[in-house]
PDB file of N, CA and C in Angstrom:
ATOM      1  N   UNK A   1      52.796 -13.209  26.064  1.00  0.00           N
ATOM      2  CA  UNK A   1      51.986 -13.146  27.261  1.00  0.00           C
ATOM      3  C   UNK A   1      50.931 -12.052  27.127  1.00  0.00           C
ATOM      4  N   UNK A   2      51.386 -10.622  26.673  1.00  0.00           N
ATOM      5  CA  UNK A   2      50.655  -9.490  26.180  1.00  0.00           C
ATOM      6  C   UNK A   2      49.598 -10.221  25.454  1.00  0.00           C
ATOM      7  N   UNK A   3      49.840 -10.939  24.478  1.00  0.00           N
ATOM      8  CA  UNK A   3      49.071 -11.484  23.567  1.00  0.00           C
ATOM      9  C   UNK A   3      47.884 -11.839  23.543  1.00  0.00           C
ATOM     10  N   UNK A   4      48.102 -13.523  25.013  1.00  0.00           N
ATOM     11  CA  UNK A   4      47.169 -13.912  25.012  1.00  0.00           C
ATOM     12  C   UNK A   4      46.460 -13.494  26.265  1.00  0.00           C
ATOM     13  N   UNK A   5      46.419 -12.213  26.845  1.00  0.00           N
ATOM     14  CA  UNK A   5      45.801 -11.768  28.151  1.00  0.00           C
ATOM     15  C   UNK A   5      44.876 -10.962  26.924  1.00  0.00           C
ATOM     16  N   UNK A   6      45.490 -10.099  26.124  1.00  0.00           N
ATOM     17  CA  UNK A   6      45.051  -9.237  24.817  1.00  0.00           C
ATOM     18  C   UNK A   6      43.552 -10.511  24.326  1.00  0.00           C
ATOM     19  N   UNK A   7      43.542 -11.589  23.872  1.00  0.00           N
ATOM     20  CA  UNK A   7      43.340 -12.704  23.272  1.00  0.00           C
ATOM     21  C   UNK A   7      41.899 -12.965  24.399  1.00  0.00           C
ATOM     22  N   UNK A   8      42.571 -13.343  25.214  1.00  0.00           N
ATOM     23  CA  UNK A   8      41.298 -13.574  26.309  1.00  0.00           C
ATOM     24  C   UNK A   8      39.985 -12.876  26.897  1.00  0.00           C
ATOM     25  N   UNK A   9      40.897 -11.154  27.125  1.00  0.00           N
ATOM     26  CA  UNK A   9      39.874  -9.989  27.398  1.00  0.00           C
ATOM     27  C   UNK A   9      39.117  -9.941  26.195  1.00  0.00           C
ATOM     28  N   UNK A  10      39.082  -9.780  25.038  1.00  0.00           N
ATOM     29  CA  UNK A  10      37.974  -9.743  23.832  1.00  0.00           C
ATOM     30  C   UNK A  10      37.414 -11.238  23.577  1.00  0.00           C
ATOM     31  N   UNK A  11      37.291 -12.154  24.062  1.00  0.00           N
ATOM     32  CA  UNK A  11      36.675 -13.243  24.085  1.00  0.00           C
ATOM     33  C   UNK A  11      35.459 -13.033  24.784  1.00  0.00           C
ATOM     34  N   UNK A  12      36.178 -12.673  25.850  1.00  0.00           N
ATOM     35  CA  UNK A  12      35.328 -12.487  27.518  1.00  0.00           C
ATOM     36  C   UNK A  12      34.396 -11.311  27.035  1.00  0.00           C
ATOM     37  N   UNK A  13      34.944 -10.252  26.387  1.00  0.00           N
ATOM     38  CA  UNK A  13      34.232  -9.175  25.903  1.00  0.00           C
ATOM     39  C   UNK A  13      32.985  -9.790  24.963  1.00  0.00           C
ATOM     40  N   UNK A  14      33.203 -10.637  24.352  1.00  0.00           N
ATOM     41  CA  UNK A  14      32.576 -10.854  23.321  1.00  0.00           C
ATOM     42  C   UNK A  14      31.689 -11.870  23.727  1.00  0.00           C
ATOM     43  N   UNK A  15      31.782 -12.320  24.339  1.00  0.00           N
ATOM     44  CA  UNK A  15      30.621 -13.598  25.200  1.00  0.00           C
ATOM     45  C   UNK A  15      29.844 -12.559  26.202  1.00  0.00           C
ATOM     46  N   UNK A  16      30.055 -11.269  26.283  1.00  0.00           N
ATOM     47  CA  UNK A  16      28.824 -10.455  26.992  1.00  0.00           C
ATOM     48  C   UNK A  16      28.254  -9.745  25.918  1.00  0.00           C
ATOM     49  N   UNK A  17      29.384  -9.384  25.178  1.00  0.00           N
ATOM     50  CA  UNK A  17      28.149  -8.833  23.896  1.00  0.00           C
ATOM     51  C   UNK A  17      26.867  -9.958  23.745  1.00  0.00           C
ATOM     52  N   UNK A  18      27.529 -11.062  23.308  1.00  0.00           N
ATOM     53  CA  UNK A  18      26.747 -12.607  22.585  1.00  0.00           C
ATOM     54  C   UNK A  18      25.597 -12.119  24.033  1.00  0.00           C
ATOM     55  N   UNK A  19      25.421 -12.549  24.901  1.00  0.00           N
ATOM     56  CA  UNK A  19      24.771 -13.167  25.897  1.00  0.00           C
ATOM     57  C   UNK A  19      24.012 -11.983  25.922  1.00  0.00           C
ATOM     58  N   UNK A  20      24.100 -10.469  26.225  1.00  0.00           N
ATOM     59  CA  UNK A  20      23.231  -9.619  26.130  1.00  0.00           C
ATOM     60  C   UNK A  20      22.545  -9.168  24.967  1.00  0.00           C
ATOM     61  N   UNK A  21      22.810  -9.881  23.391  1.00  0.00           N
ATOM     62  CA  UNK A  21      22.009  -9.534  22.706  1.00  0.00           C
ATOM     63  C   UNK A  21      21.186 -10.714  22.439  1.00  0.00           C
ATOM     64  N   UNK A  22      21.752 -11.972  22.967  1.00  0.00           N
ATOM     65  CA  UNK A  22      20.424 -13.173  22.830  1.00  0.00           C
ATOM     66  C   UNK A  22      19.359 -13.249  24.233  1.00  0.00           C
ATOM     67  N   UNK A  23      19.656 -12.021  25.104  1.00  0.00           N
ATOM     68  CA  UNK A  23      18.470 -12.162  26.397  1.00  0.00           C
ATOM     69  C   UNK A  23      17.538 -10.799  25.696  1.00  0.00           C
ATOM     70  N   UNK A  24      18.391  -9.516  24.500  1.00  0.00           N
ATOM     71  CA  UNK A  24      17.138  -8.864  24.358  1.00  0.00           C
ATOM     72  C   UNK A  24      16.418  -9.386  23.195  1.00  0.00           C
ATOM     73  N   UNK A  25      17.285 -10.481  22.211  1.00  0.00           N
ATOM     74  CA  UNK A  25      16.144 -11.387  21.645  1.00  0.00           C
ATOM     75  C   UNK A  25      15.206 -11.822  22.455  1.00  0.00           C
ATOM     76  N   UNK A  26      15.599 -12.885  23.192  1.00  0.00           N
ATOM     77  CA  UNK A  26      14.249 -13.492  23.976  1.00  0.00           C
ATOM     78  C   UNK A  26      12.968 -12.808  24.188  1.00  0.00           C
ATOM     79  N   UNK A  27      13.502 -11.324  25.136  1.00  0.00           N
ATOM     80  CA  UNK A  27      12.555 -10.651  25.812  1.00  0.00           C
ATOM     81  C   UNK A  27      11.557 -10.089  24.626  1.00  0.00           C
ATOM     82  N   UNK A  28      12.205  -9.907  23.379  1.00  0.00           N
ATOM     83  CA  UNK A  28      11.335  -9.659  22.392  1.00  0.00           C
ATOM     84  C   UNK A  28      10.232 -10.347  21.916  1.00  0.00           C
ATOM     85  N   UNK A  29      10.928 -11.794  21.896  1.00  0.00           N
ATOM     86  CA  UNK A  29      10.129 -13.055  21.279  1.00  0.00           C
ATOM     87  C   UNK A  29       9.225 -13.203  22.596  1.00  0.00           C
ATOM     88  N   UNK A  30       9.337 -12.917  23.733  1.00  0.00           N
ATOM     89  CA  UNK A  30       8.477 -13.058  24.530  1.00  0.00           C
ATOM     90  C   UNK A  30       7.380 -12.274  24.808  1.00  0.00           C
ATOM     91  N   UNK A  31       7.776 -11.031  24.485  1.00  0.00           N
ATOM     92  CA  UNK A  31       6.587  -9.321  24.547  1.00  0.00           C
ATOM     93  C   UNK A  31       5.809 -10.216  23.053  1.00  0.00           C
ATOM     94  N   UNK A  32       6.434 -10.435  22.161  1.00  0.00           N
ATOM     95  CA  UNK A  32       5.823 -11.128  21.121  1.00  0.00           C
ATOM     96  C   UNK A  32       4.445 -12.112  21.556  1.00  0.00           C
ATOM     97  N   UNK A  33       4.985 -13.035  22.070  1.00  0.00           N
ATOM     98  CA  UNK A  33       4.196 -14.161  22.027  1.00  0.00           C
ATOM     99  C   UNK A  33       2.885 -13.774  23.247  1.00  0.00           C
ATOM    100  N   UNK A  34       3.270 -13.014  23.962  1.00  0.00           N
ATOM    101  CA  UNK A  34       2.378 -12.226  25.316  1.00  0.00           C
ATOM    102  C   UNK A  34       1.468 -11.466  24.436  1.00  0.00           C
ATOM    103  N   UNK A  35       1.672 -10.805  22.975  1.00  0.00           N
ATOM    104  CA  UNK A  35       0.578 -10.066  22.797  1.00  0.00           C
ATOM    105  C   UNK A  35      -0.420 -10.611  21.725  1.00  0.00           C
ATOM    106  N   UNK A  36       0.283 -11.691  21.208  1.00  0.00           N
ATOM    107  CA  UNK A  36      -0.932 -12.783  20.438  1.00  0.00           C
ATOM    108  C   UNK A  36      -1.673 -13.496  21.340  1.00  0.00           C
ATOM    109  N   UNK A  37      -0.997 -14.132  22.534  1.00  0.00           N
ATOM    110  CA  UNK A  37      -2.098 -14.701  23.769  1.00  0.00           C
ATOM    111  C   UNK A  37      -3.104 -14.184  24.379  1.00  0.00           C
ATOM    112  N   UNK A  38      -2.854 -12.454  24.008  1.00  0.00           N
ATOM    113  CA  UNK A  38      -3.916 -12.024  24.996  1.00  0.00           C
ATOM    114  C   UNK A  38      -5.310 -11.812  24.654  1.00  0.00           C
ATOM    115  N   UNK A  39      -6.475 -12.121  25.221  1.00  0.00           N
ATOM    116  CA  UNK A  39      -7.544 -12.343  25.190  1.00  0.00           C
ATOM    117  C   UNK A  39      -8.099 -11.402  24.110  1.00  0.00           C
ATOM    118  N   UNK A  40      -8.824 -11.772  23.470  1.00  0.00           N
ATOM    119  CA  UNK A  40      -9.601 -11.077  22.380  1.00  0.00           C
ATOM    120  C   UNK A  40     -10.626  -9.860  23.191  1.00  0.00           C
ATOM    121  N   UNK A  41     -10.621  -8.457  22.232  1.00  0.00           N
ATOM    122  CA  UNK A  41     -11.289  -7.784  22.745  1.00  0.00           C
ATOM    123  C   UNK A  41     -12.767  -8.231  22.720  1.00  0.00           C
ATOM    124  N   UNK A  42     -13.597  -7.690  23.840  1.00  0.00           N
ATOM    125  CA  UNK A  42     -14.761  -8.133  23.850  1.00  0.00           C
ATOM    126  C   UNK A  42     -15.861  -7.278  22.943  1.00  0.00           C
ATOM    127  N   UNK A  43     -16.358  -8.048  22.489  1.00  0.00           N
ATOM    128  CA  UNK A  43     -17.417  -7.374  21.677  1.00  0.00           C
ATOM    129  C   UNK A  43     -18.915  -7.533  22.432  1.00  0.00           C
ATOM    130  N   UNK A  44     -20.123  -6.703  22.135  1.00  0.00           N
ATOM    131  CA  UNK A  44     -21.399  -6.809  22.447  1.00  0.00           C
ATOM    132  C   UNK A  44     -22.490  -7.124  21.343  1.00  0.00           C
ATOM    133  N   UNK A  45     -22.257  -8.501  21.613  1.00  0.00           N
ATOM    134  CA  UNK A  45     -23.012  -9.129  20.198  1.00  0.00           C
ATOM    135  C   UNK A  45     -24.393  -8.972  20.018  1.00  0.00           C
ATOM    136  N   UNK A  46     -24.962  -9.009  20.982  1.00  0.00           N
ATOM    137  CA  UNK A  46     -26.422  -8.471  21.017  1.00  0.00           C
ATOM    138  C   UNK A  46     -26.867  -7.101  19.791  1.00  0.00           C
ATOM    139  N   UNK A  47     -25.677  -5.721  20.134  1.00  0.00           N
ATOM    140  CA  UNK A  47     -25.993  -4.637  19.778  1.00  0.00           C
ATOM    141  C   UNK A  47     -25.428  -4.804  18.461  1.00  0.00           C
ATOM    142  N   UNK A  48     -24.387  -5.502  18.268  1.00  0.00           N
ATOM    143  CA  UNK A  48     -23.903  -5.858  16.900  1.00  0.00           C
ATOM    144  C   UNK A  48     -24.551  -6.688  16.210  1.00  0.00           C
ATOM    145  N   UNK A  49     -25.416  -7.338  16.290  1.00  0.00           N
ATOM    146  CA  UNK A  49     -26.153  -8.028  15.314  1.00  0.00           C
ATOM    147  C   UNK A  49     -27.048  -7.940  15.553  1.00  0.00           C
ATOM    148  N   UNK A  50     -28.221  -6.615  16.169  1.00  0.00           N
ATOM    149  CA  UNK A  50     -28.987  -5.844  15.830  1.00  0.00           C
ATOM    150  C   UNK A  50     -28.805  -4.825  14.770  1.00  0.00           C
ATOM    151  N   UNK A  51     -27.390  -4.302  14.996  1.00  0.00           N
ATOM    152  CA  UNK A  51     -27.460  -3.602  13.641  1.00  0.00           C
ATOM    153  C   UNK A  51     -27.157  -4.188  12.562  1.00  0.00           C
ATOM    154  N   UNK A  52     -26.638  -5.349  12.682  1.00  0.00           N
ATOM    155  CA  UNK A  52     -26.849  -5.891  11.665  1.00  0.00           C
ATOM    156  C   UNK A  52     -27.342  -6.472  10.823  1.00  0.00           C
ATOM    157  N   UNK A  53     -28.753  -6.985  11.589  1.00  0.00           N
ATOM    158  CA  UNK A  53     -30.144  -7.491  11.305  1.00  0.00           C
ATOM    159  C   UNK A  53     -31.370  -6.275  10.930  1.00  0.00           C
ATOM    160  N   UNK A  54     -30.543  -5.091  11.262  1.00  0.00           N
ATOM    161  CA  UNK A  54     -31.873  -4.184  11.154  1.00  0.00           C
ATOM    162  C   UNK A  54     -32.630  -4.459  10.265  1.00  0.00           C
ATOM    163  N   UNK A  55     -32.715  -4.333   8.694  1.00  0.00           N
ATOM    164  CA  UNK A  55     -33.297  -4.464   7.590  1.00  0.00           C
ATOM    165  C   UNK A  55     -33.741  -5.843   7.173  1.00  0.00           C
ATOM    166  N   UNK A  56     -32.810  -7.243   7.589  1.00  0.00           N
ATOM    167  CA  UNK A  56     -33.775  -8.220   7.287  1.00  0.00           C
ATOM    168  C   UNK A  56     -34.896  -8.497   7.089  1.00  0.00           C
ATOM    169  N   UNK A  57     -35.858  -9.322   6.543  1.00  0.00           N
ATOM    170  CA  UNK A  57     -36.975  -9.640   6.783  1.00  0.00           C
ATOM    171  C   UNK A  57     -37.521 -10.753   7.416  1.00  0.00           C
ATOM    172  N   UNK A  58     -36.295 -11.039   8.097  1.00  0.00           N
ATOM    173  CA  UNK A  58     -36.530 -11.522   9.597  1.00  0.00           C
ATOM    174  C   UNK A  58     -35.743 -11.907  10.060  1.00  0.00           C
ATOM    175  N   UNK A  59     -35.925 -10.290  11.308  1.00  0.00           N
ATOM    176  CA  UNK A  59     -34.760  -9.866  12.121  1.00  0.00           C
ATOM    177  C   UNK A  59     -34.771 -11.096  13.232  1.00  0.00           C
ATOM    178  N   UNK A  60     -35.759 -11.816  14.101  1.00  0.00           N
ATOM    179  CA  UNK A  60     -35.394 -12.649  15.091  1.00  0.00           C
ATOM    180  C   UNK A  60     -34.092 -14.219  14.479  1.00  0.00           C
ATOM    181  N   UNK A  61     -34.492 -14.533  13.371  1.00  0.00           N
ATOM    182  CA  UNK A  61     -33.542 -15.363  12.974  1.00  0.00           C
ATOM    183  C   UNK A  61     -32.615 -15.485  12.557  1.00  0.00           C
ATOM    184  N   UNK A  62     -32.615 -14.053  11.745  1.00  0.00           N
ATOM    185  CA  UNK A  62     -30.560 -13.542  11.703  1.00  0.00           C
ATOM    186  C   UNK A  62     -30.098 -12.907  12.649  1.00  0.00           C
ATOM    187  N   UNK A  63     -30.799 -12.181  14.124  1.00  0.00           N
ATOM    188  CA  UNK A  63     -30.342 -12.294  14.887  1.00  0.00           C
ATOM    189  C   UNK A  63     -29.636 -13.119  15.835  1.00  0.00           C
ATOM    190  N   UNK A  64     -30.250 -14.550  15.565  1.00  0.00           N
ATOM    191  CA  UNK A  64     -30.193 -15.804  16.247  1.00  0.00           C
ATOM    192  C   UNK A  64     -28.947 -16.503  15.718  1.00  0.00           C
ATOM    193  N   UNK A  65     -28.758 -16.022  14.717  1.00  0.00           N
ATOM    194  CA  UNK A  65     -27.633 -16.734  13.732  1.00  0.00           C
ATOM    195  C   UNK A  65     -26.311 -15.844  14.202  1.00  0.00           C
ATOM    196  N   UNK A  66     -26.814 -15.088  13.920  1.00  0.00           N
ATOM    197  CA  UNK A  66     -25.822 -13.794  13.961  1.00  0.00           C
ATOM    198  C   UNK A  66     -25.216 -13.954  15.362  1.00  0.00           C
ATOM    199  N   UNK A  67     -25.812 -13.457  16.243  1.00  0.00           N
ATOM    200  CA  UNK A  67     -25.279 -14.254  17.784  1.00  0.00           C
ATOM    201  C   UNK A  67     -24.507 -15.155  17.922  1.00  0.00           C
ATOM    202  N   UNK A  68     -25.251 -16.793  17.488  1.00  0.00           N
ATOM    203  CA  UNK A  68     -24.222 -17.406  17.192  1.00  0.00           C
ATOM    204  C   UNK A  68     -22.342 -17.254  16.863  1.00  0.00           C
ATOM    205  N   UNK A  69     -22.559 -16.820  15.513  1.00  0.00           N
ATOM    206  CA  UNK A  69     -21.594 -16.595  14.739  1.00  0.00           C
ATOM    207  C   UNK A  69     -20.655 -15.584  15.823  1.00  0.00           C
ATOM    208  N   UNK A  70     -21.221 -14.754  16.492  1.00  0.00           N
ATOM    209  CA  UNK A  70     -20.179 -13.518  16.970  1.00  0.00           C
ATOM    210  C   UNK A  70     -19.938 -14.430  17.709  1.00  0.00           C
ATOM    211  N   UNK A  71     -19.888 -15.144  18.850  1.00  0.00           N
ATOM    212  CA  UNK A  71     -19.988 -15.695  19.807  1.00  0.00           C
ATOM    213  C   UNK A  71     -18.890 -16.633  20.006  1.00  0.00           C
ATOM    214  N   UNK A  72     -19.040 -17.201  18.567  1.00  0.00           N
ATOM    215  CA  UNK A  72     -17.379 -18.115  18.232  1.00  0.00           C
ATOM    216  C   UNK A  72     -16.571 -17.150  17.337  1.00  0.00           C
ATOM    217  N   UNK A  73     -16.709 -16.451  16.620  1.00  0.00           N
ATOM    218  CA  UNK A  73     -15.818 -15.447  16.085  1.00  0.00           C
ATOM    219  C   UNK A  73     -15.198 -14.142  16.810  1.00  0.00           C
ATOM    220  N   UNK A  74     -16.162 -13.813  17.599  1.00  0.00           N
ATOM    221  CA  UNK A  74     -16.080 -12.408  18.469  1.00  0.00           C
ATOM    222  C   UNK A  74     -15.768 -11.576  17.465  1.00  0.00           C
ATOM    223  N   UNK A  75     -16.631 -11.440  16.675  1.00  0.00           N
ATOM    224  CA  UNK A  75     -16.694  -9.962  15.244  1.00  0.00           C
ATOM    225  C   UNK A  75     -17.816  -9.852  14.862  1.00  0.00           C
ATOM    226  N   UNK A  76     -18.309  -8.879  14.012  1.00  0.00           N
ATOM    227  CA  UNK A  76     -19.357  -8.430  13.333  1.00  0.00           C
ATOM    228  C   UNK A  76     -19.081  -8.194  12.016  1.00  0.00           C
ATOM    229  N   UNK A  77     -19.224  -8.578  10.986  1.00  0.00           N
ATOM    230  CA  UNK A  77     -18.952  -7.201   9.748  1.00  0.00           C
ATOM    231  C   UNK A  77     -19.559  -6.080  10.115  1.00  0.00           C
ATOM    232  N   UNK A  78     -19.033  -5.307   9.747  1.00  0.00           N
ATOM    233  CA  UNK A  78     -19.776  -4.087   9.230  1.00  0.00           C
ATOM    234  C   UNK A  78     -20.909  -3.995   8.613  1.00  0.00           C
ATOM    235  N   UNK A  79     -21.789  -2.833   8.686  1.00  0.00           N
ATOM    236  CA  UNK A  79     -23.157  -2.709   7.926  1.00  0.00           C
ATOM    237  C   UNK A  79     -24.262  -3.655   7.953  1.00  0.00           C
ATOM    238  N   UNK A  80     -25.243  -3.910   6.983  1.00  0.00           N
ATOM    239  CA  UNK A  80     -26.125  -4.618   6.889  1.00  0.00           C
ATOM    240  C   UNK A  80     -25.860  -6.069   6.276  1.00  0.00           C
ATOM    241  N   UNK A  81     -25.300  -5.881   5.032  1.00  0.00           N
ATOM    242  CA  UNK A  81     -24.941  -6.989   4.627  1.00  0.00           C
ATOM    243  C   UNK A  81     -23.156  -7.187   3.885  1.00  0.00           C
ATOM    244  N   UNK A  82     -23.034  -7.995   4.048  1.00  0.00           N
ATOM    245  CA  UNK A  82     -21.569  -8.484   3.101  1.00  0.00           C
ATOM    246  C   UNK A  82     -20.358  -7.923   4.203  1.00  0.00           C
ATOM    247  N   UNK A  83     -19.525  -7.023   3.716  1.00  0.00           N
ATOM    248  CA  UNK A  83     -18.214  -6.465   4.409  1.00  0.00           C
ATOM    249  C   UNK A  83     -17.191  -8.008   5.136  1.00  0.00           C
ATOM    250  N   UNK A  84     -17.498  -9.206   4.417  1.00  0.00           N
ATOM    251  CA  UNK A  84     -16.957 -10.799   5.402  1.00  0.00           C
ATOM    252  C   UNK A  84     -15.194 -10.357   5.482  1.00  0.00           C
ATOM    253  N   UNK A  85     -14.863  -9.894   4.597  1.00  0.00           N
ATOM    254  CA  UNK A  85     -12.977  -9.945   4.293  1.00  0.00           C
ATOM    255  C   UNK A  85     -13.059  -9.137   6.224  1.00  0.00           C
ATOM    256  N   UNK A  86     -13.840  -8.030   6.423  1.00  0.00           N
ATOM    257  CA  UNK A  86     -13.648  -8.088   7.967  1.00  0.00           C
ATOM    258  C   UNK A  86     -13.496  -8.685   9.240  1.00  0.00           C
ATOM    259  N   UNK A  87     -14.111  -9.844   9.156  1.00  0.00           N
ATOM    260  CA  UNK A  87     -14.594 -11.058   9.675  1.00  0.00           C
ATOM    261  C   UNK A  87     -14.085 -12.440   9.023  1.00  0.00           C
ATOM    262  N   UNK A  88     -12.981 -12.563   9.062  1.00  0.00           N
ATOM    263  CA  UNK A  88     -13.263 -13.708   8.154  1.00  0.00           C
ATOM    264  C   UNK A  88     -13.320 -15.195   8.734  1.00  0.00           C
ATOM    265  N   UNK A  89     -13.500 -15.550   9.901  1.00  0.00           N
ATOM    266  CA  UNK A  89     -13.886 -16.529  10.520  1.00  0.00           C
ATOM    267  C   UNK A  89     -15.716 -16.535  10.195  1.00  0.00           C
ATOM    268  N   UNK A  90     -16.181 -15.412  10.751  1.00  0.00           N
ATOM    269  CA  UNK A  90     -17.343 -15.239  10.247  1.00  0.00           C
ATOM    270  C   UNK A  90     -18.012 -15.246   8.967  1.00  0.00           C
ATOM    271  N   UNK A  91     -17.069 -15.002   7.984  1.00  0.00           N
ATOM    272  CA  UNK A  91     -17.576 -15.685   7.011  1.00  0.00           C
ATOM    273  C   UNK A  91     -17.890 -16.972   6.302  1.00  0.00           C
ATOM    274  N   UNK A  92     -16.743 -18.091   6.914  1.00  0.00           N
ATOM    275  CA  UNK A  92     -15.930 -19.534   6.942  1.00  0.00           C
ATOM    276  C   UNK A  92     -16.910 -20.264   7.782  1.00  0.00           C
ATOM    277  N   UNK A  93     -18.270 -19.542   8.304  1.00  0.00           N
ATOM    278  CA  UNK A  93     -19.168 -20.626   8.921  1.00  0.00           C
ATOM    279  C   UNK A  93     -20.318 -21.219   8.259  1.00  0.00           C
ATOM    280  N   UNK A  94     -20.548 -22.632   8.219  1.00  0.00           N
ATOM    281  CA  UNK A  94     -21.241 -22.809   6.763  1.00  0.00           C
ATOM    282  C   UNK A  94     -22.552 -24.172   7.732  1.00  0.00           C
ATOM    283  N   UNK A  95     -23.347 -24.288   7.093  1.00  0.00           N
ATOM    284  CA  UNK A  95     -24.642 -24.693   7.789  1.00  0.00           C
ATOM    285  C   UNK A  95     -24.006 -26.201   7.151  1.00  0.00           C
ATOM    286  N   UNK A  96     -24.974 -27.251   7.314  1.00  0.00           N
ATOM    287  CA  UNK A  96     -24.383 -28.898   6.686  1.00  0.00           C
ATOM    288  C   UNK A  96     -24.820 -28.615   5.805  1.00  0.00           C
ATOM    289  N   UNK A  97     -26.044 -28.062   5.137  1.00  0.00           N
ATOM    290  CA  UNK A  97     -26.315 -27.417   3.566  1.00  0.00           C
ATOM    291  C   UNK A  97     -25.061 -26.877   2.992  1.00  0.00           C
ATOM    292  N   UNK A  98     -23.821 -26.563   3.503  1.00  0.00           N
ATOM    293  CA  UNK A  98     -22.879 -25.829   2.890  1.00  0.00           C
ATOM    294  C   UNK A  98     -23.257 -24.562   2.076  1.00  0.00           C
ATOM    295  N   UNK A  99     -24.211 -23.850   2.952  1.00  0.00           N
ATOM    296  CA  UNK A  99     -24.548 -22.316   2.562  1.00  0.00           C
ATOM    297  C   UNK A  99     -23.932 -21.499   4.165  1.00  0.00           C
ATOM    298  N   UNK A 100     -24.064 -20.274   3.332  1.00  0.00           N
ATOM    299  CA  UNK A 100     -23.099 -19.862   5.035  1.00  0.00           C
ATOM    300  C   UNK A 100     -24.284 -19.282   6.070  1.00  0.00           C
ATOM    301  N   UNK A 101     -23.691 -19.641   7.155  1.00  0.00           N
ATOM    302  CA  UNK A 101     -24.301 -20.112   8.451  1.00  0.00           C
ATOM    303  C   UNK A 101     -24.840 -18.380   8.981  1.00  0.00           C
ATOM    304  N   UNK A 102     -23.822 -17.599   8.678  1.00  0.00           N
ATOM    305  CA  UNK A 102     -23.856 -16.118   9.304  1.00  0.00           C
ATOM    306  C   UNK A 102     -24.567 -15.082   8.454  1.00  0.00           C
ATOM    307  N   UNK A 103     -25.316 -14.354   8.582  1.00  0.00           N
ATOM    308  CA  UNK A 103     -25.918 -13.181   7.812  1.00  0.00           C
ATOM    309  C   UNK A 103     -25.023 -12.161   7.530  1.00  0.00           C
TER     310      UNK A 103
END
Protein backbone atom coordinates (compact mmCIF):
# COMPACT_ATOMS: atom_id res chain seq x y z
CA UNK A 1 0.00 0.00 0.00
CA UNK A 2 3.17 2.22 1.14
CA UNK A 3 4.27 1.33 -2.22
CA UNK A 4 1.90 2.31 -4.46
CA UNK A 5 0.81 5.76 -2.67
CA UNK A 6 5.05 6.00 -2.79
CA UNK A 7 4.44 5.00 -6.79
CA UNK A 8 1.74 7.53 -7.46
CA UNK A 9 3.14 10.76 -5.56
CA UNK A 10 6.35 10.72 -8.02
CA UNK A 11 4.24 10.20 -11.07
CA UNK A 12 2.09 13.13 -10.06
CA UNK A 13 5.46 14.77 -9.21
CA UNK A 14 6.73 14.09 -12.40
CA UNK A 15 3.83 15.16 -14.71
CA UNK A 16 4.46 18.79 -13.07
CA UNK A 17 7.97 18.66 -13.65
CA UNK A 18 6.95 17.39 -17.56
CA UNK A 19 4.20 20.13 -17.87
CA UNK A 20 6.28 23.06 -16.41
CA UNK A 21 9.21 22.49 -18.49
CA UNK A 22 7.15 22.06 -21.86
CA UNK A 23 5.11 25.63 -21.02
CA UNK A 24 8.84 27.26 -20.49
CA UNK A 25 9.64 25.62 -23.87
CA UNK A 26 6.75 27.14 -25.55
CA UNK A 27 7.15 30.58 -24.02
CA UNK A 28 10.61 30.43 -25.49
CA UNK A 29 9.64 29.27 -28.95
CA UNK A 30 7.23 32.00 -28.71
CA UNK A 31 9.63 35.18 -27.44
CA UNK A 32 11.39 33.38 -30.47
CA UNK A 33 9.07 33.62 -33.16
CA UNK A 34 7.79 37.39 -31.73
CA UNK A 35 11.28 38.63 -32.45
CA UNK A 36 11.74 37.46 -36.14
CA UNK A 37 8.08 38.96 -36.83
CA UNK A 38 8.88 42.14 -35.73
CA UNK A 39 8.96 44.85 -38.17
CA UNK A 40 12.19 45.74 -39.76
CA UNK A 41 14.03 48.71 -38.51
CA UNK A 42 13.34 51.70 -40.51
CA UNK A 43 15.83 53.10 -42.56
CA UNK A 44 16.00 56.74 -44.42
CA UNK A 45 16.62 55.89 -47.87
CA UNK A 46 16.74 59.16 -49.28
CA UNK A 47 19.94 60.05 -46.96
CA UNK A 48 21.28 56.59 -47.58
CA UNK A 49 21.53 56.59 -51.07
CA UNK A 50 22.73 60.00 -51.23
CA UNK A 51 25.63 58.88 -49.64
CA UNK A 52 25.79 56.47 -51.55
CA UNK A 53 25.51 58.08 -54.85
CA UNK A 54 27.78 60.86 -53.82
CA UNK A 55 30.63 60.21 -56.32
CA UNK A 56 28.71 58.70 -59.23
CA UNK A 57 28.65 60.25 -62.41
CA UNK A 58 25.24 60.31 -62.25
CA UNK A 59 23.99 60.86 -59.03
CA UNK A 60 20.05 61.40 -60.10
CA UNK A 61 19.93 57.77 -61.56
CA UNK A 62 21.68 55.77 -58.96
CA UNK A 63 19.84 57.61 -56.73
CA UNK A 64 16.67 56.49 -58.42
CA UNK A 65 17.84 52.97 -58.40
CA UNK A 66 19.18 53.05 -55.22
CA UNK A 67 15.79 54.15 -53.66
CA UNK A 68 14.28 51.62 -55.31
CA UNK A 69 16.42 48.88 -54.07
CA UNK A 70 16.29 50.23 -50.25
CA UNK A 71 12.71 50.36 -50.44
CA UNK A 72 12.25 46.54 -51.01
CA UNK A 73 15.36 45.61 -49.10
CA UNK A 74 15.27 48.30 -46.31
CA UNK A 75 19.36 48.45 -46.36
CA UNK A 76 22.10 50.33 -47.80
CA UNK A 77 25.65 48.97 -48.15
CA UNK A 78 27.99 50.81 -46.82
CA UNK A 79 30.23 53.44 -48.57
CA UNK A 80 30.28 54.35 -52.14
CA UNK A 81 30.55 51.33 -53.85
CA UNK A 82 30.51 47.38 -53.30
CA UNK A 83 30.27 46.34 -49.31
CA UNK A 84 26.77 43.82 -50.98
CA UNK A 85 27.71 40.68 -48.32
CA UNK A 86 25.94 43.71 -46.07
CA UNK A 87 22.93 43.83 -47.96
CA UNK A 88 22.43 40.90 -49.47
CA UNK A 89 18.95 41.13 -50.79
CA UNK A 90 20.33 44.24 -52.25
CA UNK A 91 22.68 42.75 -53.97
CA UNK A 92 20.28 39.68 -55.50
CA UNK A 93 18.42 42.54 -57.50
CA UNK A 94 19.10 42.14 -61.12
CA UNK A 95 17.56 44.32 -64.12
CA UNK A 96 15.94 41.67 -67.18
CA UNK A 97 19.52 42.43 -68.66
CA UNK A 98 20.61 40.24 -65.69
CA UNK A 99 23.13 42.99 -64.56
CA UNK A 100 22.43 44.14 -61.03
CA UNK A 101 19.69 46.48 -60.61
CA UNK A 102 21.31 48.38 -57.35
CA UNK A 103 24.47 50.64 -57.31
Amino acid sequence: MAFSKLLIASLVISLLFLLHFAEADHQTVKSKLDATNSPAEEIDCGSACTARCQLSSRPNLCERACGTCCARCKCVPPGTAGNYEACPCYASLTTHGGRRKCP
